[in-house]
N, C-alpha and C. Protein backbone atom coordinates (compact mmCIF):
# COMPACT_ATOMS: atom_id res chain seq x y z
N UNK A 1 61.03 -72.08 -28.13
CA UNK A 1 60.13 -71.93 -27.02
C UNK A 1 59.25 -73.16 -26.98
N UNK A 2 58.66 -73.38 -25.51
CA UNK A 2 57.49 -74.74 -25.22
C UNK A 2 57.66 -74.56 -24.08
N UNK A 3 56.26 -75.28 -23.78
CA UNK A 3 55.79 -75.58 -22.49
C UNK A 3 56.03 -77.24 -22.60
N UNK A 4 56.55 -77.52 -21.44
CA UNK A 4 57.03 -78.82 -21.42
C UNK A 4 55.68 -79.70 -20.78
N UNK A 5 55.76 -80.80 -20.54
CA UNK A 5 55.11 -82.27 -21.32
C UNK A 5 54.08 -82.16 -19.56
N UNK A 6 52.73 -81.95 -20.15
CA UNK A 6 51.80 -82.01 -18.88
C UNK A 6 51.30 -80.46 -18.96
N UNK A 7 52.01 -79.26 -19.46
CA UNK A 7 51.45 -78.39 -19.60
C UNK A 7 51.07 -77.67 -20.79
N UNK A 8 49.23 -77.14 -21.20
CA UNK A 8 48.73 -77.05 -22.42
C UNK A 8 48.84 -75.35 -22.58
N UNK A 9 49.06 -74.93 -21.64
CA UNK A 9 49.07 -73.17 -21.59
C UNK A 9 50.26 -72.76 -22.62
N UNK A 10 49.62 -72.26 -23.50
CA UNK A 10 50.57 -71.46 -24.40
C UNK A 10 50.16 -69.87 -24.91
N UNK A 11 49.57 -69.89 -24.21
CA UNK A 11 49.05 -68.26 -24.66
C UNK A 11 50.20 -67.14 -24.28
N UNK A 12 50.89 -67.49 -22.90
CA UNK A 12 51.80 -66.51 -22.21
C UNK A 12 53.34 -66.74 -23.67
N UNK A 13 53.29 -68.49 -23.83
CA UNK A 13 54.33 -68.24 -24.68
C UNK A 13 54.22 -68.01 -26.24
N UNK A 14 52.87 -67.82 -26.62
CA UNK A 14 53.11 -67.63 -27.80
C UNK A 14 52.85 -65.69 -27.64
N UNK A 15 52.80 -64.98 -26.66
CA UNK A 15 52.75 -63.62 -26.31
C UNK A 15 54.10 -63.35 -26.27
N UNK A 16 54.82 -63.83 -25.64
CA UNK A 16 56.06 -63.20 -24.80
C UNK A 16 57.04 -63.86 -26.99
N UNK A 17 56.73 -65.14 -27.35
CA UNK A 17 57.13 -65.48 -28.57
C UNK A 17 57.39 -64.35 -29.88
N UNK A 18 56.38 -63.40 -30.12
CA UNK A 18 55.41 -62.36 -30.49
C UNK A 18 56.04 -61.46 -30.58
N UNK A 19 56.49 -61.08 -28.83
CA UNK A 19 57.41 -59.88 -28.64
C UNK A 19 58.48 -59.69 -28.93
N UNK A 20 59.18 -60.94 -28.98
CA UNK A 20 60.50 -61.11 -28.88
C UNK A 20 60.94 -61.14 -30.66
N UNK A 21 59.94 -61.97 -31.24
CA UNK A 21 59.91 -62.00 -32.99
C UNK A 21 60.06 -60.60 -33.35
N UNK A 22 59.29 -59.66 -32.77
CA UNK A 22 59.01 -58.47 -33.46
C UNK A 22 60.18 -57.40 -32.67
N UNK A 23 61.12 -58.13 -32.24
CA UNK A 23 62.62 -57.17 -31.75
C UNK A 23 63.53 -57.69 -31.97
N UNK A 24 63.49 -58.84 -33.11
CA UNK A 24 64.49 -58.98 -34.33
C UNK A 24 64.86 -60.67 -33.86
N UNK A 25 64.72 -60.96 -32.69
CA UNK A 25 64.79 -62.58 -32.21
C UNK A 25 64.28 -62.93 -33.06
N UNK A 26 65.39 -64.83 -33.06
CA UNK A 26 64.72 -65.94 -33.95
C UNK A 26 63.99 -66.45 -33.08
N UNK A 27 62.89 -67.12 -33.22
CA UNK A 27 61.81 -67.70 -32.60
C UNK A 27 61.44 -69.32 -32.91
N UNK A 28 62.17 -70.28 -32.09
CA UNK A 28 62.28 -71.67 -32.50
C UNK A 28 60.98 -71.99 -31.63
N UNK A 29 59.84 -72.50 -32.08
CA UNK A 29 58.62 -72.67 -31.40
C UNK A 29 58.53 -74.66 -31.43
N UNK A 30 58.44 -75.01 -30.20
CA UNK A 30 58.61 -76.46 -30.42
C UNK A 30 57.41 -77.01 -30.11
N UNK A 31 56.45 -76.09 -29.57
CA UNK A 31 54.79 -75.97 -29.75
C UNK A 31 54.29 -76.30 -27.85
N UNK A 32 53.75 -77.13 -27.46
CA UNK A 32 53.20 -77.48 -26.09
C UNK A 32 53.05 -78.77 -26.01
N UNK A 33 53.16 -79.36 -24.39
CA UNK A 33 53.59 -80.05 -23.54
C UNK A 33 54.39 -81.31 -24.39
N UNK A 34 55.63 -80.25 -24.73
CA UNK A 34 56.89 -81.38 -25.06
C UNK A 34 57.84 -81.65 -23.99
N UNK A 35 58.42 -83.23 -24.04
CA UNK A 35 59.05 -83.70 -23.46
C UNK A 35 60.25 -83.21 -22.92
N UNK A 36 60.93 -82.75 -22.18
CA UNK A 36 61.92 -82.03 -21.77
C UNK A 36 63.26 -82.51 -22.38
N UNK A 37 63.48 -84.22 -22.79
CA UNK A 37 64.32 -84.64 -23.68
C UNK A 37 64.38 -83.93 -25.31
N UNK A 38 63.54 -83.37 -25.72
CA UNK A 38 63.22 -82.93 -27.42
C UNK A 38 63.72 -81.51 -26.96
N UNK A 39 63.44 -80.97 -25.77
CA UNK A 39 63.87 -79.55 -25.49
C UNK A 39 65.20 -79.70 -25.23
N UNK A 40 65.64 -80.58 -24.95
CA UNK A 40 67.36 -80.44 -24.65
C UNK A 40 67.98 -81.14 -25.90
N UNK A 41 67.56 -81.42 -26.46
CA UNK A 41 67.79 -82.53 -28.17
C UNK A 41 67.85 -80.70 -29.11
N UNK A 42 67.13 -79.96 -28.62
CA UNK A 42 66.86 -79.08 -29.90
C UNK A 42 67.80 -77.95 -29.27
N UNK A 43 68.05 -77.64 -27.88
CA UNK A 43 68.82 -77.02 -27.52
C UNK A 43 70.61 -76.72 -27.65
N UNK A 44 70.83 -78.49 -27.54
CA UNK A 44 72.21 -79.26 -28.74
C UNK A 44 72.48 -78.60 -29.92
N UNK A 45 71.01 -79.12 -30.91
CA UNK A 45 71.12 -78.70 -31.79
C UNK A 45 71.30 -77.19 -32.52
N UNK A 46 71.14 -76.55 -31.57
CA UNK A 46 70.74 -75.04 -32.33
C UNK A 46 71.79 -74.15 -31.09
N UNK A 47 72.75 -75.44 -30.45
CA UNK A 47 73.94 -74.67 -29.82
C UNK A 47 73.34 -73.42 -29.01
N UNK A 48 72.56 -73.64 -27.95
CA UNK A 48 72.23 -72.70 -26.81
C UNK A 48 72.49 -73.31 -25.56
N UNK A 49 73.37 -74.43 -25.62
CA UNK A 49 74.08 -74.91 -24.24
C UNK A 49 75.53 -74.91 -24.68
């Protein structure tokens, strides 16, 4: 999860993060306003495309 690069709001995703942890999801947190390249670099990596 992240809010990509320009946006600091993370409250919705570290909520919705939270929910999803506590219904057995892994929860890859890449933190706030990251670059949309590191989000598709980590997306590769962890084979969700």
């Amino acid at each position: 999860m992240a809010t990509v690069k320009g946006d600091v709001h993370d409250i919705g995703k570290n909520i919705v993060g939270v929910v999803l942890a506590c219904n057995g999801y892994e929860i890859i947190d890449l933190g706030v306003m990251v670059p949309a390249d590191r989000i598709l670099e980590e997306a590769i990596k962890h084979k969700w495309m």
